[in-house]
N, C-alpha and C. Protein backbone atom coordinates (compact mmCIF):
# COMPACT_ATOMS: atom_id res chain seq x y z
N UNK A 1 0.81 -1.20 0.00
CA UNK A 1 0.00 0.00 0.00
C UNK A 1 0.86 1.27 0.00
N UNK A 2 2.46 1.46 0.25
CA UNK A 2 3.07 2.05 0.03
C UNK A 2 3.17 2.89 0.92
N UNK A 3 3.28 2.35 1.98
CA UNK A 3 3.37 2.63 3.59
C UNK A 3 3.54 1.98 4.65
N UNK A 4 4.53 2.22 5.55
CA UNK A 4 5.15 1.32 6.50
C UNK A 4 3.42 0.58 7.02
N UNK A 5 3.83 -0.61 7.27
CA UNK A 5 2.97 -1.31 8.39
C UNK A 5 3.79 -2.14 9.59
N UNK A 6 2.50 -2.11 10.80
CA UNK A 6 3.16 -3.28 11.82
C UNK A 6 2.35 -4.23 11.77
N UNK A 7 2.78 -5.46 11.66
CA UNK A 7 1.92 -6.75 11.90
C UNK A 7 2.14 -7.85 12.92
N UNK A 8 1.43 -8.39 12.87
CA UNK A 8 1.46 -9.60 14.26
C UNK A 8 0.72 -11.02 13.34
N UNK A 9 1.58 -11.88 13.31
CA UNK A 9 0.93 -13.02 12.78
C UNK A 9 0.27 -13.02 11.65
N UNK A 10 1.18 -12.03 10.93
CA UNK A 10 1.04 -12.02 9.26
C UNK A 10 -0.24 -10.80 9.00
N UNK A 11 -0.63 -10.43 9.98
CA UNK A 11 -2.02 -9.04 9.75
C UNK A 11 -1.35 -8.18 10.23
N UNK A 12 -1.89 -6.94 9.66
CA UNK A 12 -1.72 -5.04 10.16
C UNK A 12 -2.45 -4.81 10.93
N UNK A 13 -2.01 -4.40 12.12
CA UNK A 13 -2.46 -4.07 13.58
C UNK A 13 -2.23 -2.53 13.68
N UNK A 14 -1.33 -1.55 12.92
CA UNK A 14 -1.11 -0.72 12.76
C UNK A 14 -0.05 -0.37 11.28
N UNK A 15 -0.52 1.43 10.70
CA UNK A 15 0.11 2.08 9.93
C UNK A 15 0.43 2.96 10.09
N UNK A 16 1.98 3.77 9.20
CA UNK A 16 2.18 4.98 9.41
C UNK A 16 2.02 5.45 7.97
N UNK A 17 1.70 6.75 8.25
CA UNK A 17 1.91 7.71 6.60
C UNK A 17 0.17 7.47 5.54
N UNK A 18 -1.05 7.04 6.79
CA UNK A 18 -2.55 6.92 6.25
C UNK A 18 -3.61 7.76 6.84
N UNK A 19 -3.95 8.82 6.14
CA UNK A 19 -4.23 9.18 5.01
C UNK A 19 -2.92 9.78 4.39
N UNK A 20 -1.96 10.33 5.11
CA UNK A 20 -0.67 10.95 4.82
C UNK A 20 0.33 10.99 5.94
N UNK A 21 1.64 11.67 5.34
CA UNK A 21 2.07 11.34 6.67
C UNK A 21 2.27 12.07 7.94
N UNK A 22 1.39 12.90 7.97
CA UNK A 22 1.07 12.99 9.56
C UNK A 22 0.45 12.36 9.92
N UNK A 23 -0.31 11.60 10.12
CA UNK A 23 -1.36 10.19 10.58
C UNK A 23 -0.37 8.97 10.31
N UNK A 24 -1.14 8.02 11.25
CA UNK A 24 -1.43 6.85 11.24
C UNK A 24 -2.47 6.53 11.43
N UNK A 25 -2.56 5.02 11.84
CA UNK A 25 -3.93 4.42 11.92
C UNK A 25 -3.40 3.03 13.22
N UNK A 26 -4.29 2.59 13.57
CA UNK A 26 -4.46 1.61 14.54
C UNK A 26 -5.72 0.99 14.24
N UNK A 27 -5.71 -0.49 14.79
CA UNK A 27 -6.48 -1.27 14.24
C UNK A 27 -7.17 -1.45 15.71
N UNK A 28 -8.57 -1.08 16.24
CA UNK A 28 -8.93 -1.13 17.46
C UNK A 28 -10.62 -1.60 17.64
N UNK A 29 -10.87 -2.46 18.95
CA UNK A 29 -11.89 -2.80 18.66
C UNK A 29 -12.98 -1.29 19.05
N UNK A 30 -14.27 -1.35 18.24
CA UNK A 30 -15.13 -0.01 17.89
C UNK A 30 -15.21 0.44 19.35
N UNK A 31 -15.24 -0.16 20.99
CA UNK A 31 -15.20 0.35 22.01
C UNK A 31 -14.09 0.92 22.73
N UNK A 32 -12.91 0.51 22.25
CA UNK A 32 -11.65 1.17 22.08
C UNK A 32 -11.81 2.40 21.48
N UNK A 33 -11.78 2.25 20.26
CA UNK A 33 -11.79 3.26 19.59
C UNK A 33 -12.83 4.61 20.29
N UNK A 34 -14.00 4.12 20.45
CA UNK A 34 -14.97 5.50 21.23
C UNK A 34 -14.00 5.97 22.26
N UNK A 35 -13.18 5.54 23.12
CA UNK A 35 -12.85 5.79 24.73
C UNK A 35 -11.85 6.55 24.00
N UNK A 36 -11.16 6.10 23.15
CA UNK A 36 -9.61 6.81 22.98
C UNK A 36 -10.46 8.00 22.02
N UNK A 37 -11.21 8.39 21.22
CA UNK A 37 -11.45 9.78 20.45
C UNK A 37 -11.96 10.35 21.83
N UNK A 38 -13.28 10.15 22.52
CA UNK A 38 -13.68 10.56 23.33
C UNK A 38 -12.85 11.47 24.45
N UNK A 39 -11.03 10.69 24.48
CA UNK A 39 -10.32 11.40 25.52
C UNK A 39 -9.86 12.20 24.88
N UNK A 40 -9.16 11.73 23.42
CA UNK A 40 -8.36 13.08 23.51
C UNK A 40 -8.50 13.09 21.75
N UNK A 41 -9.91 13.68 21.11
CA UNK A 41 -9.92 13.95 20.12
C UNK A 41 -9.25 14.82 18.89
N UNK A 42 -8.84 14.97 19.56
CA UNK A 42 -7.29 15.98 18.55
C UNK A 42 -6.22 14.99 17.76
N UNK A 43 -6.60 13.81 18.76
CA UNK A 43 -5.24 12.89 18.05
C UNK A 43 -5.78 11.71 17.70
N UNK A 44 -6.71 11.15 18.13
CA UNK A 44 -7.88 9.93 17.96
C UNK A 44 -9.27 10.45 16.83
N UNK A 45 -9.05 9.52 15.73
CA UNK A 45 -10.78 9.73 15.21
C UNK A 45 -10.57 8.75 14.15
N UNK A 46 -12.15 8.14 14.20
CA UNK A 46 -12.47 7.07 13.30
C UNK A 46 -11.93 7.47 11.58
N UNK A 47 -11.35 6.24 10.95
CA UNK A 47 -11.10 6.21 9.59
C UNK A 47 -12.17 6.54 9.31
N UNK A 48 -12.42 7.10 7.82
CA UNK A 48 -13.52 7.53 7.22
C UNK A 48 -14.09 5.87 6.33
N UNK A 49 -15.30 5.75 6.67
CA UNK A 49 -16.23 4.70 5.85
C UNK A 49 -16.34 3.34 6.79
N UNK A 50 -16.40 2.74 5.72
CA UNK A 50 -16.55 0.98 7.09
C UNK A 50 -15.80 0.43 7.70
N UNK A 51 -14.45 1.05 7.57
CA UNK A 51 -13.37 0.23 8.45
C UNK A 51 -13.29 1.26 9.73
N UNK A 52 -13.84 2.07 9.63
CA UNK A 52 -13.83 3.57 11.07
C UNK A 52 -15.15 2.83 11.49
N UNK A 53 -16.02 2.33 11.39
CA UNK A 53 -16.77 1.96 11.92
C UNK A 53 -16.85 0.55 12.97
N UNK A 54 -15.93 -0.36 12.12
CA UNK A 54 -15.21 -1.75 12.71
C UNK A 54 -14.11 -1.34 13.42
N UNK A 55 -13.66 0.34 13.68
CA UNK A 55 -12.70 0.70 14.84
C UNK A 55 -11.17 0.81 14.28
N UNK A 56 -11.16 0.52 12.76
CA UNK A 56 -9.75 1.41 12.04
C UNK A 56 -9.90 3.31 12.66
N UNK A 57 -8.88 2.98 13.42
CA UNK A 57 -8.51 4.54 14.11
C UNK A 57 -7.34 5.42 13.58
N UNK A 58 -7.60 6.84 12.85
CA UNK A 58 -6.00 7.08 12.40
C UNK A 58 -5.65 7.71 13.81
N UNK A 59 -4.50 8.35 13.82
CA UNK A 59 -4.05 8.73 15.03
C UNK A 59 -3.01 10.08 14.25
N UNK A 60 -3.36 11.40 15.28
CA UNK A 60 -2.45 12.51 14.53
C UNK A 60 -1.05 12.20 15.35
N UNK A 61 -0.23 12.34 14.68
CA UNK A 61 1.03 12.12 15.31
C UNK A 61 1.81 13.29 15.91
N UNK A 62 1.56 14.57 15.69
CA UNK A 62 2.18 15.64 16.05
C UNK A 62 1.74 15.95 17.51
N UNK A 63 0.14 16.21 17.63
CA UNK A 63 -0.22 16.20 19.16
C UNK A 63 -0.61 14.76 20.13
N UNK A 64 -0.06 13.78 19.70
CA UNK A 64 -0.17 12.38 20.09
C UNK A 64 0.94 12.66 21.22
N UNK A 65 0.99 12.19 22.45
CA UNK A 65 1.84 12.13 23.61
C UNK A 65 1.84 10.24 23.16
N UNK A 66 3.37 10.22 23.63
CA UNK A 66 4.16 8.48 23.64
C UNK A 66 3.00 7.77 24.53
N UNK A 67 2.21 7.93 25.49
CA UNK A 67 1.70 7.32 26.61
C UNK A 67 0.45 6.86 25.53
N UNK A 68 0.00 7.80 25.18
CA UNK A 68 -1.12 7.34 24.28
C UNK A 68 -1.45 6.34 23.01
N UNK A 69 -0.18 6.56 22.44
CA UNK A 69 -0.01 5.62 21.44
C UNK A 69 0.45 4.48 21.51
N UNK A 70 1.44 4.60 22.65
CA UNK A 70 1.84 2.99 22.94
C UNK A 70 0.50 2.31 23.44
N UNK A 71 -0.27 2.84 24.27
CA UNK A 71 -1.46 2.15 24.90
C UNK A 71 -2.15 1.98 23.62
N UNK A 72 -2.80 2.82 22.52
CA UNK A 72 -3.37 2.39 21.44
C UNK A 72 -2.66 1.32 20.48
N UNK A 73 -1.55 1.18 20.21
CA UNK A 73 -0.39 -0.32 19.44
C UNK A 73 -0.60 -1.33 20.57
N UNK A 74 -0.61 -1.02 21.58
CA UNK A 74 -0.81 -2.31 22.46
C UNK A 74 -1.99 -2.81 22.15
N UNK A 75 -3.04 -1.98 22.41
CA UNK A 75 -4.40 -2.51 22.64
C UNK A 75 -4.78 -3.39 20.51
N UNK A 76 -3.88 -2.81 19.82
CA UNK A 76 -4.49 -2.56 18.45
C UNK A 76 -3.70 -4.31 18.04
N UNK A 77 -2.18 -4.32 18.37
CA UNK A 77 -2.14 -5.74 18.51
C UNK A 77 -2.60 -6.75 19.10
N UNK A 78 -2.78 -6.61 20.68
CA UNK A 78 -3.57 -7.37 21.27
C UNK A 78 -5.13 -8.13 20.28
N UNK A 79 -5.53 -7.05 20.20
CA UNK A 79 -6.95 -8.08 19.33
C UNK A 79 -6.90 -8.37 17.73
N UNK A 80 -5.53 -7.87 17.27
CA UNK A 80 -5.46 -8.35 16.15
C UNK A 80 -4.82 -9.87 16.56
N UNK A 81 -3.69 -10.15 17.31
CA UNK A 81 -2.98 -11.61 17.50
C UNK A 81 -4.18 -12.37 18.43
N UNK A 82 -5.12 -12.16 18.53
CA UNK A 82 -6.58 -12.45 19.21
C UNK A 82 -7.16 -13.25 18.09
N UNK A 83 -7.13 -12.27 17.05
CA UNK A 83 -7.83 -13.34 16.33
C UNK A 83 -6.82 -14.14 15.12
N UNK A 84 -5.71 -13.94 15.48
CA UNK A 84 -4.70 -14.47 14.14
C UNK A 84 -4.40 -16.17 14.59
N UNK A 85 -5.23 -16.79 14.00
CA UNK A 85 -4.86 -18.95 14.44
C UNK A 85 -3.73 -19.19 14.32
N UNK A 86 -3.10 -19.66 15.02
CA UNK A 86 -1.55 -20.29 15.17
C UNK A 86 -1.46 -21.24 13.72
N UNK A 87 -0.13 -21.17 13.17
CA UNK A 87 -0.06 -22.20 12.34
C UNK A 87 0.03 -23.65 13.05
N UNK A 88 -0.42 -24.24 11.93
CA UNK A 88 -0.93 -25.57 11.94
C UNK A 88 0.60 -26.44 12.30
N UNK A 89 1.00 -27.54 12.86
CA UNK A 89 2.16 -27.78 12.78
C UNK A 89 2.09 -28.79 11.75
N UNK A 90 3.33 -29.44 11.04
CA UNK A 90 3.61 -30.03 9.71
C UNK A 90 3.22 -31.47 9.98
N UNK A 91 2.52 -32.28 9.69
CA UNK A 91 2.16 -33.40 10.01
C UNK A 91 3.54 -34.61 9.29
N UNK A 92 3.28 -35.85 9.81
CA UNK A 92 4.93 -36.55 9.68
C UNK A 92 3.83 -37.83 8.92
N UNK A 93 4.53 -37.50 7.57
CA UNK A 93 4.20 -39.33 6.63
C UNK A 93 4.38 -40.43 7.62
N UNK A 94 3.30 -40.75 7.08
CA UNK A 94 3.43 -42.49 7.86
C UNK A 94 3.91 -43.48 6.67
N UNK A 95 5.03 -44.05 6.73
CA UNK A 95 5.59 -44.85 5.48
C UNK A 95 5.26 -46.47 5.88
């Protein structure tokens, strides 16, 4: 997409440089997402369309304090490696 991502178990849990690069985004569940715009809306607000609605959050990076964003990447991996299934392990021929 032509922009850094972080992933956990092969999914994006977070981006930098979306819509541009002062934003990012975080991948958060939609009750997350309300609590964190709700506190500090200057730096928290829903993506625009259906993925802001399923709790894709960009995040402004200029008035973002470190405390905030690490708690939002935490929380944004957490339920992405939540739902990511462990690989399968390699099963052994029976000869």
């Amino acid at each position: 997409m032509g922009h850094p991502d972080f992933r956990v178990g092969g999914r994006v849990f977070a981006t930098l440089g979306y819509p541009d690069e002062a934003w990012g985004m975080v991948q958060l569940a939609p009750e997350q997402q309300e609590a964190l715009v709700a506190a500090e809306p200057e730096v928290f607000r829903p993506v625009k369309g259906g993925w802001g609605l399923r709790g894709a959050t960009n995040v402004c990076l200029r008035p973002a304090k470190t405390k905030s964003v690490r708690l939002a990447l935490a929380a944004a991996c957490r339920n992405i490696a939540a739902r990511t299934r462990p690989a399968k392990p390699a099963r052994k021929k029976i000869r």
